[in-house]
Protein backbone atom coordinates (compact mmCIF):
# COMPACT_ATOMS: atom_id res chain seq x y z
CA UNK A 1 -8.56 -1.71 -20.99
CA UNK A 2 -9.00 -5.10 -19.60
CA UNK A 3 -5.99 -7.25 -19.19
CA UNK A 4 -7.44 -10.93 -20.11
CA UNK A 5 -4.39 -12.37 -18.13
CA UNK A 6 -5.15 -10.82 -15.33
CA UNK A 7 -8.51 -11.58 -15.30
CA UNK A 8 -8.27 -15.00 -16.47
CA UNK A 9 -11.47 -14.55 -18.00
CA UNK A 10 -12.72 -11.97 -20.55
CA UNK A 11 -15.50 -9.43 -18.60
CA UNK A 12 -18.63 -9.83 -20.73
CA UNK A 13 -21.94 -9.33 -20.90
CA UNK A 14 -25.03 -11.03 -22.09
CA UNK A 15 -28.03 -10.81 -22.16
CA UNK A 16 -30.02 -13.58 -21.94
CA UNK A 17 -33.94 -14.08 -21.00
CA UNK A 18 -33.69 -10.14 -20.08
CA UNK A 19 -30.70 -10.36 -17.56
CA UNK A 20 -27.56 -9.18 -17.90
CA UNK A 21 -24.45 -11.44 -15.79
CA UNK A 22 -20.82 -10.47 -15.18
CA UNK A 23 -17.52 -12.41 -13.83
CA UNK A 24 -16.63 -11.48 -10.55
CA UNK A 25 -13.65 -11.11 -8.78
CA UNK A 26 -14.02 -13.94 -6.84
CA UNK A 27 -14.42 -15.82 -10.01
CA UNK A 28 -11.57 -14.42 -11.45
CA UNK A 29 -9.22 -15.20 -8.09
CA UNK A 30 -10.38 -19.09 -8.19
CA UNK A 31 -9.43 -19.16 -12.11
CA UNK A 32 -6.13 -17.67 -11.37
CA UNK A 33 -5.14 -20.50 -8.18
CA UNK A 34 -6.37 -23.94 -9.94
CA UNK A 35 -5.42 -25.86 -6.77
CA UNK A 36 -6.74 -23.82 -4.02
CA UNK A 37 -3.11 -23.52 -2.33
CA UNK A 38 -3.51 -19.29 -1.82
CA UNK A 39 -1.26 -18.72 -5.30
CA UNK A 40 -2.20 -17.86 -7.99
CA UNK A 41 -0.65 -19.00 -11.62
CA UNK A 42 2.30 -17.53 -13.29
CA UNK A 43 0.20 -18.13 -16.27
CA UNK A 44 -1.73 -15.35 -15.08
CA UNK A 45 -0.63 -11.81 -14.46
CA UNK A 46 1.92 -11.64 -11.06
CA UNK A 47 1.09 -15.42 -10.05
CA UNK A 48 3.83 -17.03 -8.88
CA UNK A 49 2.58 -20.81 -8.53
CA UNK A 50 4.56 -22.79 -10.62
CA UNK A 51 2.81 -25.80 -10.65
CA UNK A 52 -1.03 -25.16 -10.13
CA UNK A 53 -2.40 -28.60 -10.36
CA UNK A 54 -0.75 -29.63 -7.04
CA UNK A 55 -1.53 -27.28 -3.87
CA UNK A 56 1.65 -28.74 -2.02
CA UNK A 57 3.74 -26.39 -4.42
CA UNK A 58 3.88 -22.95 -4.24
CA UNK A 59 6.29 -20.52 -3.25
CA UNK A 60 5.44 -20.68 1.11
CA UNK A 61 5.90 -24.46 0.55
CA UNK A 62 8.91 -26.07 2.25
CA UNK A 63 11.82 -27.61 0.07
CA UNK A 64 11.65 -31.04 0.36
CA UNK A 65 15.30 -32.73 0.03
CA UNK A 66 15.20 -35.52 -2.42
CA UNK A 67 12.17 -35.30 -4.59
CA UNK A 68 13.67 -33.77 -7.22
CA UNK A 69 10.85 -31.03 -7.52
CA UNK A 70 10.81 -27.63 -7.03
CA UNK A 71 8.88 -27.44 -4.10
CA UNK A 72 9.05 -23.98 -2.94
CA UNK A 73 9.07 -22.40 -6.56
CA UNK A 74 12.00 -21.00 -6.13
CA UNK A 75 13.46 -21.83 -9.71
CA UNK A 76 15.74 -24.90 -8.26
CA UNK A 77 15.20 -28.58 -7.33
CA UNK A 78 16.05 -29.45 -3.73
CA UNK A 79 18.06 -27.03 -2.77
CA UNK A 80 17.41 -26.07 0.73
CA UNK A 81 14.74 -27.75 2.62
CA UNK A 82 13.59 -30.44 5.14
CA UNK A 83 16.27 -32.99 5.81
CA UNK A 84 19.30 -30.66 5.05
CA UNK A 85 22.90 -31.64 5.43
CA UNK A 86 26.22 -30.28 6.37
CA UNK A 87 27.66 -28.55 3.52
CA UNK A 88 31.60 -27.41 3.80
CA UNK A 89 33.22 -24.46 2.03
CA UNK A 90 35.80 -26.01 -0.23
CA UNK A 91 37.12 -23.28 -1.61
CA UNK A 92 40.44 -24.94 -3.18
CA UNK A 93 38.38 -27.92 -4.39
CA UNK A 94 40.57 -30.96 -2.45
CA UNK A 95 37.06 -32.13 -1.58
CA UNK A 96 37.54 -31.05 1.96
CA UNK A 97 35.76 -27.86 3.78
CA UNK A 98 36.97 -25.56 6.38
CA UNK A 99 34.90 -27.22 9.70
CA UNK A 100 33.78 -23.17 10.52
CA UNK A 101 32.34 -22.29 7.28
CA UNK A 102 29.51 -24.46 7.00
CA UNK A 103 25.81 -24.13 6.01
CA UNK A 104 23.04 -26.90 5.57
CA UNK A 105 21.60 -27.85 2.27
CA UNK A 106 20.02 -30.87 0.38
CA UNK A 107 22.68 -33.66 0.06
CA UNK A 108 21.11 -34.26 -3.16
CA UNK A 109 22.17 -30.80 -4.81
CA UNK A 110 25.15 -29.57 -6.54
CA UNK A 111 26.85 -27.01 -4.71
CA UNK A 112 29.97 -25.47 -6.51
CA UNK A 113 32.63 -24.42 -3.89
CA UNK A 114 30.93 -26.76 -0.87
CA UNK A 115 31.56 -30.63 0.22
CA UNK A 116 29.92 -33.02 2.74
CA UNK A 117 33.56 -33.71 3.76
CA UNK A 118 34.96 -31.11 6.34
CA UNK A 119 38.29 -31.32 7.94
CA UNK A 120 40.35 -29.02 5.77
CA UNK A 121 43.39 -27.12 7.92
CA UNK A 122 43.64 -25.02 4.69
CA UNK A 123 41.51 -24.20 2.37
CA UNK A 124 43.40 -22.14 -0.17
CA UNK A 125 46.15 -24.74 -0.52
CA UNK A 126 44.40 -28.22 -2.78
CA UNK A 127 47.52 -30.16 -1.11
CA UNK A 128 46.93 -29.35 2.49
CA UNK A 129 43.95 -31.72 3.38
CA UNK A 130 43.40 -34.48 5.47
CA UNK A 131 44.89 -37.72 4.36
CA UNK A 132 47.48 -35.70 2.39
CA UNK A 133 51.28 -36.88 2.25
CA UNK A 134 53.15 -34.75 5.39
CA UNK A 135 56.55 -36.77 4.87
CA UNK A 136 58.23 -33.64 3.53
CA UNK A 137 60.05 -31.36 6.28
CA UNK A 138 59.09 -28.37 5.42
CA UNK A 139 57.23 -26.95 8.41
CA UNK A 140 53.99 -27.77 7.02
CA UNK A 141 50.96 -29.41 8.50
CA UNK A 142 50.23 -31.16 5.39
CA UNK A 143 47.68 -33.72 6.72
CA UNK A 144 45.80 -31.14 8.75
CA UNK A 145 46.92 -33.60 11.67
CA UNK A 146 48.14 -30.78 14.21
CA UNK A 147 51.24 -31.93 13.65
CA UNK A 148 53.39 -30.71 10.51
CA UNK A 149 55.92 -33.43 9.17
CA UNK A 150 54.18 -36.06 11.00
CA UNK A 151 54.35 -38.47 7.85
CA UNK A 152 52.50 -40.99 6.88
CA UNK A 153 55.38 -44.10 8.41
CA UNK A 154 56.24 -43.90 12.46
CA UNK A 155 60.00 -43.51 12.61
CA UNK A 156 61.43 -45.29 15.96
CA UNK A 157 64.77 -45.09 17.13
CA UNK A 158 67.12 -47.64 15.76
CA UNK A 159 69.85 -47.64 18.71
CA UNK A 160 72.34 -50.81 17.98
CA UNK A 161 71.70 -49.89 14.23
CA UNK A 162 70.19 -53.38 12.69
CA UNK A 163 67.92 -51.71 11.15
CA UNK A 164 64.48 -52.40 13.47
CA UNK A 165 63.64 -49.53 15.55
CA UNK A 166 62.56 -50.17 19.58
CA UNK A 167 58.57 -49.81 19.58
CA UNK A 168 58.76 -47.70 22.58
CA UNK A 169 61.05 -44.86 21.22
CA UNK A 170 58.80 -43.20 18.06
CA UNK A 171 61.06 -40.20 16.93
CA UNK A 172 60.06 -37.24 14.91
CA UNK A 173 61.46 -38.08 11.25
CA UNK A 174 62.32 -34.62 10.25
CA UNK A 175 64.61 -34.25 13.48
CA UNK A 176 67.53 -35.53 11.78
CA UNK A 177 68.63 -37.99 14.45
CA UNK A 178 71.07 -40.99 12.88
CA UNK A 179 69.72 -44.26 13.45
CA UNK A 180 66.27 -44.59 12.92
CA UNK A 181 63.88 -47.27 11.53
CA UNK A 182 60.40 -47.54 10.19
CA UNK A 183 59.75 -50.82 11.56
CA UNK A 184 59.50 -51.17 15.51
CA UNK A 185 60.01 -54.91 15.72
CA UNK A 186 63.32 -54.88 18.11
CA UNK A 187 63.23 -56.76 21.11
CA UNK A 188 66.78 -55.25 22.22
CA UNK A 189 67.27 -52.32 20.82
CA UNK A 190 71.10 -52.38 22.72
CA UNK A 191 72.32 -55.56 20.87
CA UNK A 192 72.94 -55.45 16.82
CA UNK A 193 72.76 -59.05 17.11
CA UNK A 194 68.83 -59.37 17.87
CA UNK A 195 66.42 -58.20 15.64
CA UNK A 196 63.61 -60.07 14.23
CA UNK A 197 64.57 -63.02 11.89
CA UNK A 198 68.19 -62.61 12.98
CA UNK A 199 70.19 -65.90 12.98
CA UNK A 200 70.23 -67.48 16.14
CA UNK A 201 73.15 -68.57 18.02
CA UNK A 202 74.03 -70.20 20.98
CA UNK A 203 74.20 -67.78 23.15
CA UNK A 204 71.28 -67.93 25.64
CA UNK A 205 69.60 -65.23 23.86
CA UNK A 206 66.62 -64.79 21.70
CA UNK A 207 68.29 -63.21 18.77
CA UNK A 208 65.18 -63.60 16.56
CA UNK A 209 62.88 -61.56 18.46
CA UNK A 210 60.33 -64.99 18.05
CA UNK A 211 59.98 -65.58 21.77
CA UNK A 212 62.20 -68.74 21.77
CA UNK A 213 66.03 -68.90 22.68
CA UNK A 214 68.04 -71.15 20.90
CA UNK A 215 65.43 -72.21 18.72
CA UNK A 216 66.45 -73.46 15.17
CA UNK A 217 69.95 -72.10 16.24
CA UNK A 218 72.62 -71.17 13.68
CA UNK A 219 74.70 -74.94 13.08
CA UNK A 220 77.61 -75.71 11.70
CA UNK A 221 78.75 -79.02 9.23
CA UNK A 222 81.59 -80.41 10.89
CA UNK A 223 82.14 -77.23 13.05
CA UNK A 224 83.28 -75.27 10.14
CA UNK A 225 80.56 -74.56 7.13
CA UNK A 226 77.83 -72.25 9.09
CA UNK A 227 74.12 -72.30 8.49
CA UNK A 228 71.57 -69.97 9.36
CA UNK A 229 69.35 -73.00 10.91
CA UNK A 230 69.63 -76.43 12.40
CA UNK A 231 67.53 -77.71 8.95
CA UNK A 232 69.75 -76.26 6.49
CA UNK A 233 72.71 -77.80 8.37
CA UNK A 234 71.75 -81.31 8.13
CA UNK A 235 70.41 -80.77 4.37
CA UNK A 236 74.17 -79.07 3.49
CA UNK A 237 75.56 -82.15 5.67
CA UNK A 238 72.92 -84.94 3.41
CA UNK A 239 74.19 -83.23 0.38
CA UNK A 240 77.81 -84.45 1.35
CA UNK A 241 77.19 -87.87 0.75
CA UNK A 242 79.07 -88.39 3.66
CA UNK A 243 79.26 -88.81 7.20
CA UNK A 244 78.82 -85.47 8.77
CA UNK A 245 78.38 -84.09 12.45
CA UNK A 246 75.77 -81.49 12.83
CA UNK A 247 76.93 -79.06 15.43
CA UNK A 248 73.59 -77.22 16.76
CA UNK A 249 72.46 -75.89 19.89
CA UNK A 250 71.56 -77.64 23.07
CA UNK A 251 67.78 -78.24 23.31
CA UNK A 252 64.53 -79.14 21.38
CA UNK A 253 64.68 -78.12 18.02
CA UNK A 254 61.84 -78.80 14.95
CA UNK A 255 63.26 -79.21 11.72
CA UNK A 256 60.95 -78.58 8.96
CA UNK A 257 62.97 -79.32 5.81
CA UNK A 258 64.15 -82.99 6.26
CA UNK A 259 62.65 -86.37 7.08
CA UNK A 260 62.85 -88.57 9.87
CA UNK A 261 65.12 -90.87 8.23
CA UNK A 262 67.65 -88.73 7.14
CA UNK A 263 68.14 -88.07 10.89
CA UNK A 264 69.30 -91.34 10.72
CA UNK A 265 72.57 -90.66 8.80
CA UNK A 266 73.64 -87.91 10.84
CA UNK A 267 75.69 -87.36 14.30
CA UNK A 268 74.23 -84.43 15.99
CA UNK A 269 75.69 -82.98 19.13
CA UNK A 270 74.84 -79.74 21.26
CA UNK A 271 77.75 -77.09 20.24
CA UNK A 272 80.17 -75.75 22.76
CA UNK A 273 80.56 -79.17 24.63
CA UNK A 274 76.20 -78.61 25.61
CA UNK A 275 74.45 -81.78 25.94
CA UNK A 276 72.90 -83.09 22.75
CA UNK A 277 70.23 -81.79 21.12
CA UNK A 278 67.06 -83.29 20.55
CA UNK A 279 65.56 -83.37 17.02
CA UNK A 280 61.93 -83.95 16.39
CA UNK A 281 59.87 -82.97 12.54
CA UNK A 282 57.37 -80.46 12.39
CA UNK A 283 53.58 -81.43 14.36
């Protein structure tokens, strides 16, 4: 018996003025493929042309990436097709893939166990990943940098012990050495008494690590009361209500914190029998 699916239209006969007509095959293929694309419906029989008004889909057409249609009739919506991407195995799901296992794919569609982002060292551990925290010594390259225990913070060597580490000696963290620092800000790395924003004192020396020796030196209220700058010493001295001598450091000093009168009121000398200093507010 006639299958009227497969046929698409029922096989008849009529007569009509004397003649007899049939449907053809032919008839019956161009019923079956609507759009003329070489598929035939999967209304009808074995088609497989899931959308038979437009003859750029059908199942030899290419994927296209982005449209969300299914091109290719392959029962999903850009998939695989033109314009592809890198897609990463992510197997433990810390959004990074194993840079060998890759395969190319629609950015546009979900893939369960892949990711656009590859760099993963390990891809059965969701902790090992790029970016991850590697300050614990265990052995472990945790940040997938090549090195394990790398951390996060440069430690530098910390020599004199003031706590600022000399930027060209970085150490290993996880080496155990004594003395180490995560800032690298020492100047001398041989003298406790220099480190960045260390008081200054006349000694020649930049013990501030600011460039300047001397500069806003540590000074003294009647050579006994010290300060940690030349401006705090003559507003300790003002406070006094009396006469006071300021004893600072030789040289050419700006003071930030008190007016030009005030100077006034004060005796200020260069310590250590120096010449005296010169005192000037801020530009």
């Amino acid at each position: 018996m006639t299958d009227i699916r497969a046929w698409g239209l029922v096989a008849w006969a009529a007569v009509a003025g004397g003649c007899a007509w049939y449907v053809t095959e032919a008839d019956r293929r161009r019923a079956a493929d609507r759009d003329g694309d070489g598929f035939a419906s999967v209304r009808w029989g074995d088609g497989t042309d899931c959308d038979d008004d437009n003859p750029q889909i059908h199942p030899a057409a290419a994927e296209l990436c982005g449209d969300n249609v299914d091109n290719n009739c392959d029962g999903a919506t850009d998939d695989f097709g033109v314009g592809n991407v890198i897609w990463y195995s992510d197997a433990d799901g810390d959004g990074f893939g194993l840079d060998e296992a890759t395969g190319q794919a629609c950015a546009t569609h979900d893939f369960a166990g892949f990711t656009r982002q590859g760099g993963d060292c390990n891809d059965r551990a969701d902790g090992i990943h790029p970016g991850a925290d590697d300050s614990d010594c265990d052995g472990v390259d945790d940040d997938c940098s090549g090195v394990p225990d790398d951390t996060d913070l440069q430690h530098y060597l910390d020599a004199d012990g003031d706590g600022f580490g000399d930027p060209a000696s970085p150490v290993d963290a996880c080496d155990g050495l004594p003395n180490t620092s995560v800032t690298n800000t020492d100047c001398d790395d041989t003298n406790a008494q220099v480190y960045p924003e260390a008081l200054e004192i006349c000694d020649g020396v930049d013990n501030s690590c600011n460039g300047k020796v001397d500069d806003e030196a540590a000074a003294t209220v009647n050579a006994s009361v010290n300060h940690a700058s030349v401006g705090a010493a003559i507003e300790a001295a003002l406070a006094s209500n009396t006469p006071a001598t300021v004893h600072v450091c030789a040289g050419d000093h700006t003071i930030e914190t008190v007016s030009v009168r005030s100077l006034d009121d004060l005796t200020v000398v260069g310590a250590a029998g120096r010449d005296a200093t010169t005192l000037r507010p801020p530009n």
